[in-house]
C-alpha atoms as a PDB file:
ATOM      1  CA  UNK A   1     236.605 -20.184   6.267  1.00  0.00           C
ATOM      2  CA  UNK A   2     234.641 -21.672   9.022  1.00  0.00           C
ATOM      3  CA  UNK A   3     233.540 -19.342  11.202  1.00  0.00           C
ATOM      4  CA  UNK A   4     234.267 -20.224  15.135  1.00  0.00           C
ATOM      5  CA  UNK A   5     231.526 -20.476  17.790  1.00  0.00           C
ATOM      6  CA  UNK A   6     231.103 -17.954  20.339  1.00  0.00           C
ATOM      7  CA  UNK A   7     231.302 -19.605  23.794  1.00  0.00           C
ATOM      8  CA  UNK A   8     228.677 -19.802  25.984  1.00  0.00           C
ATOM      9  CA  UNK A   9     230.397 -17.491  28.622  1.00  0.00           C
ATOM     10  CA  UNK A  10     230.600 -14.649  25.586  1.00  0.00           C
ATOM     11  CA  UNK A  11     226.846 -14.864  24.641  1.00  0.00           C
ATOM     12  CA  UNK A  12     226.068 -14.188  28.263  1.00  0.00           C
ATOM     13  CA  UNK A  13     229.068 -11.242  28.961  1.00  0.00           C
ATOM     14  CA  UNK A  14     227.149  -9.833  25.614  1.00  0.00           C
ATOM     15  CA  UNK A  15     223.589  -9.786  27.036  1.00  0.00           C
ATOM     16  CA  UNK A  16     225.058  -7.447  29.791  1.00  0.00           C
ATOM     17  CA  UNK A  17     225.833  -4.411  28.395  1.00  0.00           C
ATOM     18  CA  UNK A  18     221.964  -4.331  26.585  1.00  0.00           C
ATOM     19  CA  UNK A  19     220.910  -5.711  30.494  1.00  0.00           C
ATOM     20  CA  UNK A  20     222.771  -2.277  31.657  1.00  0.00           C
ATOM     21  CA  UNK A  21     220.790   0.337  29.357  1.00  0.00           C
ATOM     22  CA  UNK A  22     217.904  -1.255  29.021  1.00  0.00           C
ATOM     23  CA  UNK A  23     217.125  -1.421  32.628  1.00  0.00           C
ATOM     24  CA  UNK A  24     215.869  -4.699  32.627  1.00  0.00           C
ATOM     25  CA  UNK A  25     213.562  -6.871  35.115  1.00  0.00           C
ATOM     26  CA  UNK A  26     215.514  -7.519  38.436  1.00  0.00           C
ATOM     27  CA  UNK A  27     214.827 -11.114  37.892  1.00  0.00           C
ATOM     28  CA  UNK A  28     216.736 -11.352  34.433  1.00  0.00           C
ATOM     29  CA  UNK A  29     219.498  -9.609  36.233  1.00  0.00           C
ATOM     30  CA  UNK A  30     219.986 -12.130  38.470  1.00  0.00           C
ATOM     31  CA  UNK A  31     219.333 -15.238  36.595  1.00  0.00           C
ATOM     32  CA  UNK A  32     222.067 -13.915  34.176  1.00  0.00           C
ATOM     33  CA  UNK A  33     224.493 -12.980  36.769  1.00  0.00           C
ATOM     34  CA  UNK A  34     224.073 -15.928  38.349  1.00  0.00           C
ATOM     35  CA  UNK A  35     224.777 -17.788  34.948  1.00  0.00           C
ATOM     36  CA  UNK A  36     228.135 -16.064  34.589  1.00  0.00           C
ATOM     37  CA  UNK A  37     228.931 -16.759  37.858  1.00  0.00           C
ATOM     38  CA  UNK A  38     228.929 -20.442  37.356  1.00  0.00           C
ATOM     39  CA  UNK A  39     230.926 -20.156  34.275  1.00  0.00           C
ATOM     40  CA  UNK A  40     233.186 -18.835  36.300  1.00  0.00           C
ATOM     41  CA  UNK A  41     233.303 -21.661  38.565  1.00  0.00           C
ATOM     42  CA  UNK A  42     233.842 -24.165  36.271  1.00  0.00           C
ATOM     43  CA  UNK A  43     236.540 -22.143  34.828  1.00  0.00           C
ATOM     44  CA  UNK A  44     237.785 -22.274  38.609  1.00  0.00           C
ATOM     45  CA  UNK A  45     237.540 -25.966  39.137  1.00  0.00           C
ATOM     46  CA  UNK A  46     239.262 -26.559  36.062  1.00  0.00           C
ATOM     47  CA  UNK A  47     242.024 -24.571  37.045  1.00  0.00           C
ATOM     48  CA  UNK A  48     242.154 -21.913  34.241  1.00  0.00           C
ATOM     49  CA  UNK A  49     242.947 -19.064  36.208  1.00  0.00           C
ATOM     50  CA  UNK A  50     243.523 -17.034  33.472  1.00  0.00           C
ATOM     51  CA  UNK A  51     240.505 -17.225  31.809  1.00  0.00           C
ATOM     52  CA  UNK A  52     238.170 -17.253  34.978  1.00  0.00           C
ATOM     53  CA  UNK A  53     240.085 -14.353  36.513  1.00  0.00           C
ATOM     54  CA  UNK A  54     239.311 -12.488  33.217  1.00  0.00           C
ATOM     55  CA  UNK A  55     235.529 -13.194  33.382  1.00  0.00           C
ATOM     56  CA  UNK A  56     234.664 -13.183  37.049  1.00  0.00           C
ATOM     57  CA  UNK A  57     236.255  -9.581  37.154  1.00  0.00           C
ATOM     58  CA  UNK A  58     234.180  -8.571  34.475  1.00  0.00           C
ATOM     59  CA  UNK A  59     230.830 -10.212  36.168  1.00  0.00           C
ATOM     60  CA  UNK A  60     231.729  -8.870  39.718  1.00  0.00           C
ATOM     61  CA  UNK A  61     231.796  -5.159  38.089  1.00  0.00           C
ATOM     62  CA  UNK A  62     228.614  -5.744  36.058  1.00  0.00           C
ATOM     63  CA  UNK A  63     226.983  -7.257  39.231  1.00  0.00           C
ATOM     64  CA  UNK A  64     228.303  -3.961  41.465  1.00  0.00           C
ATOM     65  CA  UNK A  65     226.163  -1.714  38.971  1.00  0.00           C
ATOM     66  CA  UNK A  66     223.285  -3.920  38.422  1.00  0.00           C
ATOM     67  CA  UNK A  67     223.127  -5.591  41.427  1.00  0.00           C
ATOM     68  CA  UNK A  68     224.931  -3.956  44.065  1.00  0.00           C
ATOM     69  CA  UNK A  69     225.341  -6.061  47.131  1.00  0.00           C
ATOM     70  CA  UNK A  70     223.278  -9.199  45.866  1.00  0.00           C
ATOM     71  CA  UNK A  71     224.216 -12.327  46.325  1.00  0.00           C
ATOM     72  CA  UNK A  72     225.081 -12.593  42.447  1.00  0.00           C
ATOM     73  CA  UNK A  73     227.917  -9.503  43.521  1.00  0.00           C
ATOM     74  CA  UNK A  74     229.097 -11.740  46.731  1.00  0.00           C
ATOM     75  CA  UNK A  75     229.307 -14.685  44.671  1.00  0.00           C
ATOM     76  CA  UNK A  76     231.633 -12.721  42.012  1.00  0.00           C
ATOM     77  CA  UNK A  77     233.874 -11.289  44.937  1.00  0.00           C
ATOM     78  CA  UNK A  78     234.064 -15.091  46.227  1.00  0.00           C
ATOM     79  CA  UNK A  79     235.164 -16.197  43.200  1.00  0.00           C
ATOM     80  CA  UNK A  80     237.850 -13.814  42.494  1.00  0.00           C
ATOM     81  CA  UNK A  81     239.063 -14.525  46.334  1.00  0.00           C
ATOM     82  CA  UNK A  82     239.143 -18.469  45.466  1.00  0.00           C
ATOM     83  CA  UNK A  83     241.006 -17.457  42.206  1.00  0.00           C
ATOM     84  CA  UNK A  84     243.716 -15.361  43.945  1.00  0.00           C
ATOM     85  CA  UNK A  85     243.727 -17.973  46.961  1.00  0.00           C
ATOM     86  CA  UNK A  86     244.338 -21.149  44.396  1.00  0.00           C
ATOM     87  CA  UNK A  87     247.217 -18.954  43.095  1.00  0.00           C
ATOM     88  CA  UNK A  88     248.729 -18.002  46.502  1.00  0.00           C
ATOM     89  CA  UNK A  89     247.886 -14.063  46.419  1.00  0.00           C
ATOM     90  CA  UNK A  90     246.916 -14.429  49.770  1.00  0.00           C
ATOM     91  CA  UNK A  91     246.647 -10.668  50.152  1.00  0.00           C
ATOM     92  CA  UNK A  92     244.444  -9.715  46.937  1.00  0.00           C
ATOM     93  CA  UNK A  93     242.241 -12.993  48.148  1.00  0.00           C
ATOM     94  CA  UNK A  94     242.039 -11.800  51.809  1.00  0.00           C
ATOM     95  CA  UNK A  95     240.502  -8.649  50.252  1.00  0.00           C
ATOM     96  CA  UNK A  96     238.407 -10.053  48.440  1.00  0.00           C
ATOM     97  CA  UNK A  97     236.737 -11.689  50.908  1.00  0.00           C
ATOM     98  CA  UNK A  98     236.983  -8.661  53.265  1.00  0.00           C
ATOM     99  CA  UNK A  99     234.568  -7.064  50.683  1.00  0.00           C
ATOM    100  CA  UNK A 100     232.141  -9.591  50.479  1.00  0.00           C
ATOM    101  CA  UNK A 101     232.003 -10.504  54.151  1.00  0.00           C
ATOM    102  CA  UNK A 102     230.929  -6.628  54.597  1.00  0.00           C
ATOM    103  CA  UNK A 103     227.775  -7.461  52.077  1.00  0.00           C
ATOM    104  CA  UNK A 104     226.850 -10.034  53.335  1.00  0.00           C
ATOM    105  CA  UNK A 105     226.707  -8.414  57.100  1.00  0.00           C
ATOM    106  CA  UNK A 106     224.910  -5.908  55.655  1.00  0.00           C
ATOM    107  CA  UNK A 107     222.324  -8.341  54.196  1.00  0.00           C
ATOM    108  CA  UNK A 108     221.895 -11.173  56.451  1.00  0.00           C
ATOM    109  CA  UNK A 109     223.490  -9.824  59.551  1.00  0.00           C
ATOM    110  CA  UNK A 110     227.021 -11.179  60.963  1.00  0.00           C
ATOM    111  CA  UNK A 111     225.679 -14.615  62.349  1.00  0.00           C
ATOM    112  CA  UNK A 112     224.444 -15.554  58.893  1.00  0.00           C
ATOM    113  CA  UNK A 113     226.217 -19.161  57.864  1.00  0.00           C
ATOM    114  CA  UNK A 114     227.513 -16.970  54.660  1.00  0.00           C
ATOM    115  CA  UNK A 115     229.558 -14.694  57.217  1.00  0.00           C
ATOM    116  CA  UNK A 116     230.901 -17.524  59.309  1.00  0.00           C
ATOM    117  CA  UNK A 117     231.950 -19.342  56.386  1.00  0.00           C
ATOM    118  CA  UNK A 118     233.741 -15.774  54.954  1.00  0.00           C
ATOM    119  CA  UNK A 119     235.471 -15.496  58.951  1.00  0.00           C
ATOM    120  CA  UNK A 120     237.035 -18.837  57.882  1.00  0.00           C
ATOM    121  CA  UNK A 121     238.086 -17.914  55.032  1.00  0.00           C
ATOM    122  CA  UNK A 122     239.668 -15.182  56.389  1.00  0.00           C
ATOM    123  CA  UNK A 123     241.489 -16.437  59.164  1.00  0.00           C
ATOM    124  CA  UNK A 124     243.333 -19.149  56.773  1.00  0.00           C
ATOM    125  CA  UNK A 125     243.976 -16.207  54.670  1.00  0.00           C
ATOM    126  CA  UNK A 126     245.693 -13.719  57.587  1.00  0.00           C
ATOM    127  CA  UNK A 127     246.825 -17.336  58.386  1.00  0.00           C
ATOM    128  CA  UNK A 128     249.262 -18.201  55.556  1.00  0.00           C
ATOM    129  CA  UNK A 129     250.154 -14.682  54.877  1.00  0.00           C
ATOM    130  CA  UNK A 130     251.876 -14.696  59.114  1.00  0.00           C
ATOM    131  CA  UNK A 131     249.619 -12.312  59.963  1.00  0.00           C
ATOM    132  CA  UNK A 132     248.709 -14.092  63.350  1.00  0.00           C
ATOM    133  CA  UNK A 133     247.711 -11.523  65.927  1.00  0.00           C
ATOM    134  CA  UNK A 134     244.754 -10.478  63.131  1.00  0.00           C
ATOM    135  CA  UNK A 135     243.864 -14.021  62.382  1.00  0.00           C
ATOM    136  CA  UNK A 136     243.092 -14.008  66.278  1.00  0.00           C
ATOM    137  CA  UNK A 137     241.034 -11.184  66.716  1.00  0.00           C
ATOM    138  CA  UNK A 138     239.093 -12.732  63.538  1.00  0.00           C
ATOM    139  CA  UNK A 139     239.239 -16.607  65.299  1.00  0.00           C
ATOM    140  CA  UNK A 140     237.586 -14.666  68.100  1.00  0.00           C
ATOM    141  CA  UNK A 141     235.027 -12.898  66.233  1.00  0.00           C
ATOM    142  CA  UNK A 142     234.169 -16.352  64.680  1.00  0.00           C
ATOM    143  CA  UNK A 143     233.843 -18.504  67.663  1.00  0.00           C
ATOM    144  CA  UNK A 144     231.771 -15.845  69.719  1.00  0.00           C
ATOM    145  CA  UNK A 145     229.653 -15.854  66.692  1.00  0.00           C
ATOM    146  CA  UNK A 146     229.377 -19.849  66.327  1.00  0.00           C
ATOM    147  CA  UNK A 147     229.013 -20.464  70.026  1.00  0.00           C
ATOM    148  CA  UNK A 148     225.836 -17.784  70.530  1.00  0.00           C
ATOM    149  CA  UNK A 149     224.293 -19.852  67.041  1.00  0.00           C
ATOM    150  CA  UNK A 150     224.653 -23.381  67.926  1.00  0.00           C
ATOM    151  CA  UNK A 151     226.341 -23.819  71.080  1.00  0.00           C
ATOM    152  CA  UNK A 152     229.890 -25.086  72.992  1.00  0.00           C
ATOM    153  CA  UNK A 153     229.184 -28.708  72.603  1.00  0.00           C
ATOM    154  CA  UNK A 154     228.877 -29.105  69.551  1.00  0.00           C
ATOM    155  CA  UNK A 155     231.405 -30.492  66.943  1.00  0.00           C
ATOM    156  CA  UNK A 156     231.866 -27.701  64.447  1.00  0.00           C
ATOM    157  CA  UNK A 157     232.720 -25.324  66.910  1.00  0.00           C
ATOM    158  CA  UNK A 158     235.104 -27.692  68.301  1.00  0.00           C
ATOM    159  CA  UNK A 159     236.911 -27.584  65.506  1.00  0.00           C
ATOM    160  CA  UNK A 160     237.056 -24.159  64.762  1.00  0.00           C
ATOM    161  CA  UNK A 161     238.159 -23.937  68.700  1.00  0.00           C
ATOM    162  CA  UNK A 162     241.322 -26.357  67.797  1.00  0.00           C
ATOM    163  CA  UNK A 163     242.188 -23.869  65.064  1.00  0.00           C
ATOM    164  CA  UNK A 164     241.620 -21.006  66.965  1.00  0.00           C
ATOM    165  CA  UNK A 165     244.277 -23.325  69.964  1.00  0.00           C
ATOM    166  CA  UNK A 166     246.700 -22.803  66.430  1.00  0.00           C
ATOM    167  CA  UNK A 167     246.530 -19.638  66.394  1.00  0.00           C
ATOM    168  CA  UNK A 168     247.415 -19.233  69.529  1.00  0.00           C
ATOM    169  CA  UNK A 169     250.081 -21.356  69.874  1.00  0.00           C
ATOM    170  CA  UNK A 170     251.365 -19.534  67.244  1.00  0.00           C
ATOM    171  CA  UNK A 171     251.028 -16.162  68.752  1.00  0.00           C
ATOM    172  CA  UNK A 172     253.076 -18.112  71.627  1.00  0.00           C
ATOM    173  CA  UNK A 173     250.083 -17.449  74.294  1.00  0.00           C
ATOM    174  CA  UNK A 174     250.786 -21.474  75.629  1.00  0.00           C
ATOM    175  CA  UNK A 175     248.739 -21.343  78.562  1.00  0.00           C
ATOM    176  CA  UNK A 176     245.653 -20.286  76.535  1.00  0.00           C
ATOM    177  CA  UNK A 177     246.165 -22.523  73.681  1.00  0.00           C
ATOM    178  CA  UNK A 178     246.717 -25.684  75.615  1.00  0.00           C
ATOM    179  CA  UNK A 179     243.280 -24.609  77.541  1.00  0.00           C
ATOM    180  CA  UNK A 180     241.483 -24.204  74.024  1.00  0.00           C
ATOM    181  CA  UNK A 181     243.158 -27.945  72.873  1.00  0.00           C
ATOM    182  CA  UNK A 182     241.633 -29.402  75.585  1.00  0.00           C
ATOM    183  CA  UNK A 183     238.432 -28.073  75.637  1.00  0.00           C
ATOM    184  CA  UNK A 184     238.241 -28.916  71.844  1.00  0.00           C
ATOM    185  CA  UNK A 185     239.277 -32.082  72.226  1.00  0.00           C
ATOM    186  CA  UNK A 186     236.638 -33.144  75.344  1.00  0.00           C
ATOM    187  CA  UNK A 187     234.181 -32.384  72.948  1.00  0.00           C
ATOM    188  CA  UNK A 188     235.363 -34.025  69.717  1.00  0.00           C
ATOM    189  CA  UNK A 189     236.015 -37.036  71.899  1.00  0.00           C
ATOM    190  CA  UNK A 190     232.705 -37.664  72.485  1.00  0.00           C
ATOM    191  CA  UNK A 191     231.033 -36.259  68.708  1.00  0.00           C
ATOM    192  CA  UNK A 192     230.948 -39.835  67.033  1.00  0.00           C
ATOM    193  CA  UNK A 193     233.286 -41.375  63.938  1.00  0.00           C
ATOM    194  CA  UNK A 194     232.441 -38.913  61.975  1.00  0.00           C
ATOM    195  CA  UNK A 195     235.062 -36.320  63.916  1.00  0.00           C
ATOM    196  CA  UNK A 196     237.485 -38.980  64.634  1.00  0.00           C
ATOM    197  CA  UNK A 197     239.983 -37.420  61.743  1.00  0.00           C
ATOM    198  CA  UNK A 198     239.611 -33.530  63.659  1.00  0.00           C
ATOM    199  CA  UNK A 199     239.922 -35.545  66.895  1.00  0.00           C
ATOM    200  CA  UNK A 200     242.941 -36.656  66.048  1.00  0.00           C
ATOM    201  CA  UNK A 201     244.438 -33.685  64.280  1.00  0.00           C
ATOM    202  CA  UNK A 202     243.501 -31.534  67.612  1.00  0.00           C
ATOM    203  CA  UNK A 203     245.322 -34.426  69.667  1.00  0.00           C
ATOM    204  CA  UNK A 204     248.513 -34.165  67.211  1.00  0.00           C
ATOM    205  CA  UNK A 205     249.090 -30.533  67.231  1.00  0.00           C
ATOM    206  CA  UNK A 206     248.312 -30.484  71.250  1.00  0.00           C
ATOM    207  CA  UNK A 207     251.210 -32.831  71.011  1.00  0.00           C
ATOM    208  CA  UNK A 208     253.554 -30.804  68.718  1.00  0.00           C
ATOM    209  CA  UNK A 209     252.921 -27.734  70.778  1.00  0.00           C
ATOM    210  CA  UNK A 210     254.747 -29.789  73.777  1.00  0.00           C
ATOM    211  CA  UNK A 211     257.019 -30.759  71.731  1.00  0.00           C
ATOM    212  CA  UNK A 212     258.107 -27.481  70.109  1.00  0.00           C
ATOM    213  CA  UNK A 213     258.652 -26.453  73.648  1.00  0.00           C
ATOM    214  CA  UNK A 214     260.784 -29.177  75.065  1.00  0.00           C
ATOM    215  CA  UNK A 215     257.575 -30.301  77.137  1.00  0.00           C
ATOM    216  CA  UNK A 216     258.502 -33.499  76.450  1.00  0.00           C
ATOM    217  CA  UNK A 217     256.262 -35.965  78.856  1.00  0.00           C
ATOM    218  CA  UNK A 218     253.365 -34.021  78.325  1.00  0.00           C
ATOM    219  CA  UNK A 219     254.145 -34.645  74.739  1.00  0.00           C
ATOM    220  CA  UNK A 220     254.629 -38.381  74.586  1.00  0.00           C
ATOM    221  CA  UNK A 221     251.334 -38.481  76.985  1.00  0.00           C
ATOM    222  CA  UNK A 222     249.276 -36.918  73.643  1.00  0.00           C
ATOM    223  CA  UNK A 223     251.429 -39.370  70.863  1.00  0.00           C
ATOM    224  CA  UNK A 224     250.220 -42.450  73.329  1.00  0.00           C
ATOM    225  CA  UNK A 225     246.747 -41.141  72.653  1.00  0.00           C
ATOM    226  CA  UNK A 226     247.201 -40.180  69.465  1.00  0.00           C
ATOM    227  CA  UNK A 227     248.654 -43.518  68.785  1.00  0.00           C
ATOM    228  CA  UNK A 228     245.660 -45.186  70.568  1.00  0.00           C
ATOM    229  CA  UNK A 229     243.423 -42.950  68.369  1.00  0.00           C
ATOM    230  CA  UNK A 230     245.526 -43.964  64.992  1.00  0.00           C
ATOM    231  CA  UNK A 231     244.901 -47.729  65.989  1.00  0.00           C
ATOM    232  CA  UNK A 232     241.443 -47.547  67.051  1.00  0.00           C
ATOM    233  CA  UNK A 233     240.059 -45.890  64.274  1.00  0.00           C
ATOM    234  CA  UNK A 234     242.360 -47.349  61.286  1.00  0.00           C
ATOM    235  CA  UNK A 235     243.498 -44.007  60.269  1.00  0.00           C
ATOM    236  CA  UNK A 236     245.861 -46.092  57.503  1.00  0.00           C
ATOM    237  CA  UNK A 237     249.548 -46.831  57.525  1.00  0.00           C
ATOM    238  CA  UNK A 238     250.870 -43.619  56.775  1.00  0.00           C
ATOM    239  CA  UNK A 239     249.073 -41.896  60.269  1.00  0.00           C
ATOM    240  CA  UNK A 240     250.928 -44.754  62.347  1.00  0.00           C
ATOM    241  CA  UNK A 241     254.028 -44.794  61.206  1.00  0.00           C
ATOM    242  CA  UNK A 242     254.267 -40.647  61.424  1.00  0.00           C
ATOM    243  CA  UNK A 243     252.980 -41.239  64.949  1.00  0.00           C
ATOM    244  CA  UNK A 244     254.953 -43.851  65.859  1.00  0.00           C
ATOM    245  CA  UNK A 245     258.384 -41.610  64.821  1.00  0.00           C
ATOM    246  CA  UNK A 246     257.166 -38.399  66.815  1.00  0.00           C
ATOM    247  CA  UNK A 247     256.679 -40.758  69.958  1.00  0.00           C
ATOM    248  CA  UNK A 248     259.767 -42.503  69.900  1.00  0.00           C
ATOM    249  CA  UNK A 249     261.330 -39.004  69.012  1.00  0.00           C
ATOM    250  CA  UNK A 250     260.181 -37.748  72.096  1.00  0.00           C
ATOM    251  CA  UNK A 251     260.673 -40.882  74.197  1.00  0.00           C
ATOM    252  CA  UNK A 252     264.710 -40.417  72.819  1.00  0.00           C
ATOM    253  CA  UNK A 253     264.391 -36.950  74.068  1.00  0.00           C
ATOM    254  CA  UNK A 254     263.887 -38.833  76.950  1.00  0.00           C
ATOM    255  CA  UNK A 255     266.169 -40.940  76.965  1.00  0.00           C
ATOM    256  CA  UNK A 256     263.902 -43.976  77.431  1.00  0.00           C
ATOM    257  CA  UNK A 257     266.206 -45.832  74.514  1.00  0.00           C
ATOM    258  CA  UNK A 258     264.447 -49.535  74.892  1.00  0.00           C
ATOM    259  CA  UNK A 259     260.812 -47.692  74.340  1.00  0.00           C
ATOM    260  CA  UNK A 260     262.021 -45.805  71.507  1.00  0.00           C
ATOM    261  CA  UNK A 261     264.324 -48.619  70.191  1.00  0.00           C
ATOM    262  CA  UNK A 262     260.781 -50.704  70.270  1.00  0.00           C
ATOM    263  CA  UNK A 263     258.403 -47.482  68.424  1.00  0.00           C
ATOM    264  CA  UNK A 264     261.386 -47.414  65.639  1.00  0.00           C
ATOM    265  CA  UNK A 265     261.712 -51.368  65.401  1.00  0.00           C
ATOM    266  CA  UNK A 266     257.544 -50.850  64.891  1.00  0.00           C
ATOM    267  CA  UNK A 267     257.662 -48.066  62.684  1.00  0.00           C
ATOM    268  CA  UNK A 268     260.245 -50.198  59.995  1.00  0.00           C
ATOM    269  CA  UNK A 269     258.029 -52.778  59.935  1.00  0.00           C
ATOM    270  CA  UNK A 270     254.699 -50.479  59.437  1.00  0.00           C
ATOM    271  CA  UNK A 271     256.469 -48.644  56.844  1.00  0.00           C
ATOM    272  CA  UNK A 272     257.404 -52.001  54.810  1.00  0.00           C
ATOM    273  CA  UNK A 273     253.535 -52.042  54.204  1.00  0.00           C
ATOM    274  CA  UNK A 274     253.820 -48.837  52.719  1.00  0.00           C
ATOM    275  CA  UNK A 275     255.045 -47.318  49.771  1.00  0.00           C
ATOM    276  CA  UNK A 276     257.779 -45.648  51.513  1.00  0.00           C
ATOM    277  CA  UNK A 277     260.672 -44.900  49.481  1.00  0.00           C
ATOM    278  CA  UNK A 278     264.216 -46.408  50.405  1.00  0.00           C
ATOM    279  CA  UNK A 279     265.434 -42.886  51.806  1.00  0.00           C
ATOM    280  CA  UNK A 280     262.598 -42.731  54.823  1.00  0.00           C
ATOM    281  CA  UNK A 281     263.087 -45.853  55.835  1.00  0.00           C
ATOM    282  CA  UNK A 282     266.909 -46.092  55.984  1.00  0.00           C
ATOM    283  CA  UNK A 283     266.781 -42.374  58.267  1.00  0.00           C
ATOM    284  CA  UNK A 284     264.533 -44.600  60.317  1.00  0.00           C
ATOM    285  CA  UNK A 285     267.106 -47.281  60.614  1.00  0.00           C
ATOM    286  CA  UNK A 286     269.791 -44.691  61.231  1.00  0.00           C
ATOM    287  CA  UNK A 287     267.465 -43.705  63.965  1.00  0.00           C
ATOM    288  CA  UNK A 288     267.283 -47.219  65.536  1.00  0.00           C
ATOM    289  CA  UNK A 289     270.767 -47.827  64.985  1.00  0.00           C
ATOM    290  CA  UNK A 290     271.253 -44.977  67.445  1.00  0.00           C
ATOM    291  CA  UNK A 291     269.355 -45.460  69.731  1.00  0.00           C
ATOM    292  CA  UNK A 292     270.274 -49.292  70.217  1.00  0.00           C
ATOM    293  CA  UNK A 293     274.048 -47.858  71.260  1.00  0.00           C
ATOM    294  CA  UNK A 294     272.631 -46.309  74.079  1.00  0.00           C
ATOM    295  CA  UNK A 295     273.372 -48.043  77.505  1.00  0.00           C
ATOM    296  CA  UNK A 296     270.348 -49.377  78.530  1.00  0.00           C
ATOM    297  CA  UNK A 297     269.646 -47.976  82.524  1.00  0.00           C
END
């Protein structure tokens, strides 16, 4: 019987417990902690969870007694966060991270890149599991940190400022969030093509925000420039003829029925380019249907 070959993942997990009592070289340590850890990876991006769960929690113990608080242990603790992420334990992942954000502070100090990048990670995490109000104090933490490090002009920060306006919206504190949109959005205006997608998103949930709160000329003043932005900049099909529904949605709200009768009539037509499925487009037509029974002032 053919015997099977051991992978190269278990030749390295069996090096470790020798590594453990035989002291070894700090250098060997990390080159085969590091190893594991991109096993691990791969495991990751190939999504089998199972299997990289299973050896990154056996590397991230290994690295906590042979390398405490290297960046062969942060790595492991990152790993096991992306793993329970990619699955949606958002609260096992947000731990994760908790952990090795704390190493790396301790390391490279809290306005290292590694610790911004962790803050991020964090907020989406607080993020998707509703915790808002935590998310804020983190948003806060983050931008303080980014805008000491590189400035309030420049792009990155914007858009970490136009998630940190999310946040806030969410948390219902208007005033302050449509003050963050803005100031996000001056600068992302001005950063070049290659922030013309965050541009746009900023623009599009400034405009949401009105509209979630029956603001509705402020919000058809954002879809005009969002639509402006969308044409501009080719976004594609799909961008126009989602922007082209919200501001004839909010023109209806309105009741300006000949604009919104002529951003449906334009939205058919873009989504007859598209791949659009028969259902969209007839709740479009149902849409401009309506609206064209409206008396016309």
């Amino acid at each position: 019987m053919k015997s099977r070959r051991p992978t190269a993942a278990a030749l390295l997990l069996c090096t470790l417990p020798a590594l453990v009592c035989s002291a070894p070289p700090p250098d060997q340590v990390a080159t085969s902690l590091a190893a594991l850890n991109a096993v691990c990876r791969s495991a990751i991006d190939s999504h089998k969870f199972d299997t990289a769960l299973r050896l990154c929690k056996r590397v991230s113990f290994d690295a906590s007694k042979l390398a405490p608080g290297s960046q062969a242990h942060i790595t492991s603790l990152i790993n096991i966060g992306d793993i329970k992420s990619l699955t949606e334990n958002y609260i096992d992942a947000d731990a994760c991270y908790a952990t090795a954000l704390a190493l790396v502070e301790k390391a490279d100090g809290k306005d290292s890149p590694q610790a911004v990048q962790l803050l991020t990670m964090m907020v989406e995490m607080k993020t998707k599991r509703g915790k808002f109000l935590d998310a804020e104090v983190l948003m806060q933490q983050l931008l303080a940190t980014l805008e000491k490090t590189t400035g309030t002009e420049d792009a990155t920060v914007a858009v970490i400022a136009a998630r940190y306006a999310d946040v806030l919206s969410q948390n219902r504190q208007f005033p302050e969030a449509e003050l963050t949109y803005s100031r996000a959005i001056r600068v992302l205006e001005r950063a070049g093509p290659e922030s013309t997608e965050a541009y746009a998103l900023a623009v599009r949930h400034l405009a949401e925000m009105y509209e979630r709160r029956a603001q509705y000329s402020q919000a058809e003043a954002q879809y005009r420039r969002l639509l402006d932005i969308v044409e501009r900049q080719a976004l594609g099909d799909a961008a126009l003829a989602t922007t082209l529904d919200r501001l004839a949605n909010v023109c209806e709200e309105q009741n300006k029925w000949s604009e919104a009768a002529q951003l449906y009539r334009r939205e058919m037509r873009t989504l007859g380019a598209t791949a659009s499925g028969r259902e969209t487009i007839g709740r479009v037509q149902a849409k401009l249907t309506s609206v064209e029974r409206q008396p016309i002032p």
